[in-house]
C-alpha atoms as a PDB file:
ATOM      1  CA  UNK A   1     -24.334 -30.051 -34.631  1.00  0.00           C
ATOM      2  CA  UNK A   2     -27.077 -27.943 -32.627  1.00  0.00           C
ATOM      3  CA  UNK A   3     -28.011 -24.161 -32.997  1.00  0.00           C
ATOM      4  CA  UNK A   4     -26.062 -23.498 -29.456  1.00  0.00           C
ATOM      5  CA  UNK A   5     -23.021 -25.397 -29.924  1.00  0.00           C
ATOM      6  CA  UNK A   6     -22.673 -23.689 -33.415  1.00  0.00           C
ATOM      7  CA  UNK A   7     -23.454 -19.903 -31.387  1.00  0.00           C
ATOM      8  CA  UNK A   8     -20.846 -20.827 -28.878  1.00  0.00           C
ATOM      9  CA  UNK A   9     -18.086 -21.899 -31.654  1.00  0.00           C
ATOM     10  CA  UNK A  10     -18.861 -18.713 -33.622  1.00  0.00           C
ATOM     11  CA  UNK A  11     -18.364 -16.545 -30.301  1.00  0.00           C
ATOM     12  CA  UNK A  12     -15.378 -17.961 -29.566  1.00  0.00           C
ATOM     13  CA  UNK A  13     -13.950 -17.470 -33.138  1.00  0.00           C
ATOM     14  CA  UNK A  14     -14.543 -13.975 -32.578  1.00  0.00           C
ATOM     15  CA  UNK A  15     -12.898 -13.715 -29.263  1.00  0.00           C
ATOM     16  CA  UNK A  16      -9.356 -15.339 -30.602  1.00  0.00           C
ATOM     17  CA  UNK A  17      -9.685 -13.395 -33.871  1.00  0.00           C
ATOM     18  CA  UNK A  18      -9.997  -9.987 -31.999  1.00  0.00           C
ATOM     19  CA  UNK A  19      -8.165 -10.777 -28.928  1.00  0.00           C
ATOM     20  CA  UNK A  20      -4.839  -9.531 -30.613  1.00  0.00           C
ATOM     21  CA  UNK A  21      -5.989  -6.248 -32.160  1.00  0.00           C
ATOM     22  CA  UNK A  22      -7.332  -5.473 -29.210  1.00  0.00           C
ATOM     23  CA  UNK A  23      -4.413  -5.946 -27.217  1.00  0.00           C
ATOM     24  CA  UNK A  24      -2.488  -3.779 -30.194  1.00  0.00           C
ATOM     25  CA  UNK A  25      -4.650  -0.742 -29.934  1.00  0.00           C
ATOM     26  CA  UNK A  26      -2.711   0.435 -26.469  1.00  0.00           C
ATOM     27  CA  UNK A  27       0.639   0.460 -28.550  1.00  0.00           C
ATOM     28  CA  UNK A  28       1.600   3.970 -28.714  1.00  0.00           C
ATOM     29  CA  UNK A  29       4.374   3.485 -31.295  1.00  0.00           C
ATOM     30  CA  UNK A  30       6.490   7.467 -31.813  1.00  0.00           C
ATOM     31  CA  UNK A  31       9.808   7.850 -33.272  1.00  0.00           C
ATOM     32  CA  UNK A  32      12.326  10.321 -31.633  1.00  0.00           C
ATOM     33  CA  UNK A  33      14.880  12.633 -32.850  1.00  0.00           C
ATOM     34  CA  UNK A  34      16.704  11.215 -30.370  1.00  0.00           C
ATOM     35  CA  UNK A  35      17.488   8.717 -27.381  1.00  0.00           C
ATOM     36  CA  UNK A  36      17.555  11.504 -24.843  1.00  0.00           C
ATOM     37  CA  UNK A  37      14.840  12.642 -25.998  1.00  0.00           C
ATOM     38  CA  UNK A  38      13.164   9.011 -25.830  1.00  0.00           C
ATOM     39  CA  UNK A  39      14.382   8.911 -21.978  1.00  0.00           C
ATOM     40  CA  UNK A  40      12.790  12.433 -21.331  1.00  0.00           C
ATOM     41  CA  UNK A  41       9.673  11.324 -22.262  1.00  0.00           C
ATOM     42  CA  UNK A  42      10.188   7.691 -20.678  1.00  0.00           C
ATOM     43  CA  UNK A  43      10.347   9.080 -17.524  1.00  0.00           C
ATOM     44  CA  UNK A  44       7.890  12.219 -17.638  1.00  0.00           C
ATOM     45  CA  UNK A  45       4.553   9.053 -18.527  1.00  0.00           C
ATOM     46  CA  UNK A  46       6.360   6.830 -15.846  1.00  0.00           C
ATOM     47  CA  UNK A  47       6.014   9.896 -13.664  1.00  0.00           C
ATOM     48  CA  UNK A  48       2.516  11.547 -13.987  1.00  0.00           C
ATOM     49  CA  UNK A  49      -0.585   9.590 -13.167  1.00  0.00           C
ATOM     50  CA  UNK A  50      -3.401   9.804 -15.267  1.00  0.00           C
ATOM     51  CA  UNK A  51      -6.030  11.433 -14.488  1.00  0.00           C
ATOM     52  CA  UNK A  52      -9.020   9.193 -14.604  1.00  0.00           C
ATOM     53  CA  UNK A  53      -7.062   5.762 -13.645  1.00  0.00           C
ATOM     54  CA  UNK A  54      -6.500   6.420  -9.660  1.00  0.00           C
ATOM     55  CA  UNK A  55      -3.236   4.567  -9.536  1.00  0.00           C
ATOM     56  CA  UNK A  56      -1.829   4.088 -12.867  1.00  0.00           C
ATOM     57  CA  UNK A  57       0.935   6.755 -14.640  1.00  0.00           C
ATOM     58  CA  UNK A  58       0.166   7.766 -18.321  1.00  0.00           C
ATOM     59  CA  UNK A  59       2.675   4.930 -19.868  1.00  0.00           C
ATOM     60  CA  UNK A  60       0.088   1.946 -18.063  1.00  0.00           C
ATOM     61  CA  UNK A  61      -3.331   3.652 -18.840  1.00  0.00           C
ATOM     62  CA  UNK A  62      -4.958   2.649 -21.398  1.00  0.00           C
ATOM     63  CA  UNK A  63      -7.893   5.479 -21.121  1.00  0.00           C
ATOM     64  CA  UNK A  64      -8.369   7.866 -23.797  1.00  0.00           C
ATOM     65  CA  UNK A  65      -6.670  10.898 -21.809  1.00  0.00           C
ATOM     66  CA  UNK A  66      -3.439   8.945 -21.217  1.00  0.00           C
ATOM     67  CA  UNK A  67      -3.555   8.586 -24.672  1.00  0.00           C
ATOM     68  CA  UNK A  68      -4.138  12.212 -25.220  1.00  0.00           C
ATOM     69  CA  UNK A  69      -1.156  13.391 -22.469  1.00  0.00           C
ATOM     70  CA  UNK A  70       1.330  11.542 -23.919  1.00  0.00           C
ATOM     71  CA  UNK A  71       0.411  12.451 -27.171  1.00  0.00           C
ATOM     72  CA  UNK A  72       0.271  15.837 -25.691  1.00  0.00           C
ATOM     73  CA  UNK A  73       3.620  15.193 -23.997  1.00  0.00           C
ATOM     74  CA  UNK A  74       5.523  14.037 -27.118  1.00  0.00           C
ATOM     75  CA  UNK A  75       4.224  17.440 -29.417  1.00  0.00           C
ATOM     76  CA  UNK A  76       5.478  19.788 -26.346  1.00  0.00           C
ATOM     77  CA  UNK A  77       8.848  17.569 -26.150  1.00  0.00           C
ATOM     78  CA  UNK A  78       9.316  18.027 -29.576  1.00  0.00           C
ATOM     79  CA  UNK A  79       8.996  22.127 -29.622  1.00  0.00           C
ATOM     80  CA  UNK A  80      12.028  22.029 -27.176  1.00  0.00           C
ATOM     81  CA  UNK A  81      10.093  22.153 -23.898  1.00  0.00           C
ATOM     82  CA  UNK A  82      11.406  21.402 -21.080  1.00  0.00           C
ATOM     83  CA  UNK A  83      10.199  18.524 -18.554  1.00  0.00           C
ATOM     84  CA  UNK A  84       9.203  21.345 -15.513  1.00  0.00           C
ATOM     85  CA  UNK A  85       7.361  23.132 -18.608  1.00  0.00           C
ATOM     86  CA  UNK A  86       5.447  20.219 -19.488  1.00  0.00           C
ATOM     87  CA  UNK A  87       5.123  19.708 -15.945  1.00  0.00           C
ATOM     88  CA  UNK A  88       3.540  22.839 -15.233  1.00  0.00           C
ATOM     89  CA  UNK A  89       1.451  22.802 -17.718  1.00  0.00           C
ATOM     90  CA  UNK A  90      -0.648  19.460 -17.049  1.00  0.00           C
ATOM     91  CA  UNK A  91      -0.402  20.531 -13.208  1.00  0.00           C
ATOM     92  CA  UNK A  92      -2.185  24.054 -14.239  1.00  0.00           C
ATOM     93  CA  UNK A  93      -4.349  21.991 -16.343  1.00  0.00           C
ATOM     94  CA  UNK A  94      -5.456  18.846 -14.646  1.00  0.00           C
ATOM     95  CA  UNK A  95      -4.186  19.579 -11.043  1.00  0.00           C
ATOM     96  CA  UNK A  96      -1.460  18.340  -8.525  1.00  0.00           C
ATOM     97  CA  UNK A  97      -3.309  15.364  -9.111  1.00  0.00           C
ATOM     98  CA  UNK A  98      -1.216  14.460 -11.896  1.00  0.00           C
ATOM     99  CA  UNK A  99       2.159  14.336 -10.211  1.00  0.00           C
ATOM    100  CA  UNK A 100       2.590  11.059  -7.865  1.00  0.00           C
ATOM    101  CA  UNK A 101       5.275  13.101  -6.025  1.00  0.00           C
ATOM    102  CA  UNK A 102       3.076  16.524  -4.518  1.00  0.00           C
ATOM    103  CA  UNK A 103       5.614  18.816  -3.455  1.00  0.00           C
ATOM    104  CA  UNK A 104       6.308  19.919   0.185  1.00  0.00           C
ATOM    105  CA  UNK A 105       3.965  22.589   0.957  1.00  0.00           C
ATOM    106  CA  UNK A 106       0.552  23.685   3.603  1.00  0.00           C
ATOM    107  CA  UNK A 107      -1.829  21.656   1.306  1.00  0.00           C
ATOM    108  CA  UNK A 108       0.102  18.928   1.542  1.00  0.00           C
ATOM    109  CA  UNK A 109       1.750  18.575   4.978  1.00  0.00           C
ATOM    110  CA  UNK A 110      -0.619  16.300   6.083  1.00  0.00           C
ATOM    111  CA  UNK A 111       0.274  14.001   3.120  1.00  0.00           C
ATOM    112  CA  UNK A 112       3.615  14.069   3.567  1.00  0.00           C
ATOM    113  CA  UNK A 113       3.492  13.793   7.731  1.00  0.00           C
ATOM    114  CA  UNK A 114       1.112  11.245   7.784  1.00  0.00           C
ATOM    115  CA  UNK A 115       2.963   8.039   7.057  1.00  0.00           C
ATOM    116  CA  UNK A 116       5.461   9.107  10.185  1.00  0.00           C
ATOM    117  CA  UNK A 117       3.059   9.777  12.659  1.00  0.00           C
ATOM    118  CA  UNK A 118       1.150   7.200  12.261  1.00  0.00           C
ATOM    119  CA  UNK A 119       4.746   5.091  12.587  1.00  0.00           C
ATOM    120  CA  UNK A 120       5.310   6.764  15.911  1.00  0.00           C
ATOM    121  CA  UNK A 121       1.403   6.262  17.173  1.00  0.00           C
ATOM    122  CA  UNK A 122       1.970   2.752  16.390  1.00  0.00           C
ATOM    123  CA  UNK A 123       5.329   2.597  18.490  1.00  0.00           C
ATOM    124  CA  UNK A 124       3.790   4.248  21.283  1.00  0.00           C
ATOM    125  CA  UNK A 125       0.629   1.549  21.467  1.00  0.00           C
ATOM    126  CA  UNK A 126       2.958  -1.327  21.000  1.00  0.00           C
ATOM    127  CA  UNK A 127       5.517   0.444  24.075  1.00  0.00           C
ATOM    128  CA  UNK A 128       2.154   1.259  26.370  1.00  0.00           C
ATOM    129  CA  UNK A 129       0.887  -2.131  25.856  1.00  0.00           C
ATOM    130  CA  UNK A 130       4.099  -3.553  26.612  1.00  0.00           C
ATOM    131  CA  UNK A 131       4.562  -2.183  29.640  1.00  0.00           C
ATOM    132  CA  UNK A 132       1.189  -3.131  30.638  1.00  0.00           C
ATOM    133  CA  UNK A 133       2.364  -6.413  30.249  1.00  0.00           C
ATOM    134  CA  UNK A 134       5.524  -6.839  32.251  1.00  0.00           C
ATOM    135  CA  UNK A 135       4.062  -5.450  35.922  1.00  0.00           C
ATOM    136  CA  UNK A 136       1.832  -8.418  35.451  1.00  0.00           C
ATOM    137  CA  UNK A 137       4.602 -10.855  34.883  1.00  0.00           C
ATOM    138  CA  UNK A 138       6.555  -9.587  38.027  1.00  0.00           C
ATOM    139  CA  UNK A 139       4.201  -9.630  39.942  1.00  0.00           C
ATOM    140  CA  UNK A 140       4.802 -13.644  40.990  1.00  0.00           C
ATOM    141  CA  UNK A 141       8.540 -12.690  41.789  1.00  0.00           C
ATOM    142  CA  UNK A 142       7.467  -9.292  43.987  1.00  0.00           C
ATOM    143  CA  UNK A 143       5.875 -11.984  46.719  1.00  0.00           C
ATOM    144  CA  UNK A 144       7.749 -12.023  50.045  1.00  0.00           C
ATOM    145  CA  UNK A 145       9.284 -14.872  51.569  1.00  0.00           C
ATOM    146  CA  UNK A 146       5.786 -15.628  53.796  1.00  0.00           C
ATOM    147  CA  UNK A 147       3.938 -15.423  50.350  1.00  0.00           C
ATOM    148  CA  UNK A 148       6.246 -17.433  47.932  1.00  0.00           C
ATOM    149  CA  UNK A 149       6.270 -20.640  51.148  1.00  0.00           C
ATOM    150  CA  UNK A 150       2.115 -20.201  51.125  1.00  0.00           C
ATOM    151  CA  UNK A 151       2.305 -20.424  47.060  1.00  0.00           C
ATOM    152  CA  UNK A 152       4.684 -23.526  46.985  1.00  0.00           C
ATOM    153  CA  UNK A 153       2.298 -24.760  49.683  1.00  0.00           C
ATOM    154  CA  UNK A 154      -1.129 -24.703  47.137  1.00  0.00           C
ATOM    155  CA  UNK A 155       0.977 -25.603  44.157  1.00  0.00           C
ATOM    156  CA  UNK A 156       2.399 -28.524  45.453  1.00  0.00           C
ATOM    157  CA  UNK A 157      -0.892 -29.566  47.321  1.00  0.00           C
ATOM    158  CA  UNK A 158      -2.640 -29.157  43.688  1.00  0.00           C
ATOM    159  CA  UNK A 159      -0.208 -31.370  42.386  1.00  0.00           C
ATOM    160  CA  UNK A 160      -0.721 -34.022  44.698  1.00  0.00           C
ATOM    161  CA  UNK A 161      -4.614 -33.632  44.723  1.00  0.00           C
ATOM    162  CA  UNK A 162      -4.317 -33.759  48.334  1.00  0.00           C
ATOM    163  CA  UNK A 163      -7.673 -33.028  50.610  1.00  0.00           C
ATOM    164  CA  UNK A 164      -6.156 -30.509  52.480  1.00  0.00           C
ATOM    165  CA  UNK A 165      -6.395 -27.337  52.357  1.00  0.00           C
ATOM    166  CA  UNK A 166      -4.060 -24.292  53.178  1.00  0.00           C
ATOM    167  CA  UNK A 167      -5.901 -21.004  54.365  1.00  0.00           C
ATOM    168  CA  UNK A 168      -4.748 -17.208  54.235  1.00  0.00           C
ATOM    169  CA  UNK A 169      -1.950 -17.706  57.974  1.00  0.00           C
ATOM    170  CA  UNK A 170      -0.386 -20.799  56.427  1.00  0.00           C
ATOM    171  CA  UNK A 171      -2.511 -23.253  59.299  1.00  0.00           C
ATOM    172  CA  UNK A 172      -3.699 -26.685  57.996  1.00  0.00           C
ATOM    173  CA  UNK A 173      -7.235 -27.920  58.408  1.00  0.00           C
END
């Protein structure tokens, strides 16, 4: 066996052997005094996003400040806090950043407004470019009775490839 088939065999020992404790290191494990308790605290990581992952909540991060917040989260739970105290405290802390649900307020009208106007700009583009659309298609059936007999006229003398041709009063040539 050669020096870089044994390197690569050795790597990949490595790689299954550590896979696993690397996938247990994200484990929080934390007993509760009780299930309510458990639920409380459930729903308060599922809740607040961490603030270094963008788009993750504290119970999918796997940084070091998740890791810190709901350790952080579990000591306040356990001196009797109560979830808009714990609350409060990692939004004076860390920001509204933390909460995935900002509440209603100036700073955050825009957020909140945004999704629905840009709904009803959207409606209004699709409506405008609709109606563009449907003067063109009557226009064929706004012709007059002189008109429509001159448009059968070229259609049917396109059809049958005929020399002839029809000009603007309807004479033959």
């Amino acid at each position: 066996m050669n020096r870089a088939t044994m390197c690569l065999g050795i790597a990949l020992l490595w790689l299954v052997l550590l896979t696993p404790f690397q996938a247990m290191a994200a484990v929080d494990v934390k007993s509760f005094s009780s299930d309510s308790e458990r639920e409380r605290f459930l729903t308060l990581v599922n809740e607040l996003r961490c603030p270094k992952c963008q788009n993750q909540n504290l119970a999918d991060s796997n940084s070091p400040i998740a890791a810190d917040l709901r350790d952080e989260i579990y000591r306040m739970l356990e001196e009797g806090k109560s979830d808009q105290e714990i609350v409060d405290f990692l939004v004076s802390r860390y920001g509204e950043f933390v909460l995935y649900k900002p509440p209603v307020k100036s700073t955050t009208l825009l957020l909140w407004l945004m999704p629905a106007a840009l709904l009803l700009i959207g409606l209004f583009v699709v409506f405008m470019v609709r109606r563009r659309q449907q003067p063109a298609a009557d226009a064929h059936s706004s012709l007059d009775g002189d008109e429509q007999a001159r448009l059968q006229a070229l259609l049917s003398e396109s059809k049958t490839g005929a020399g002839n041709s029809v000009d603007t009063k309807g004479d033959a040539h």
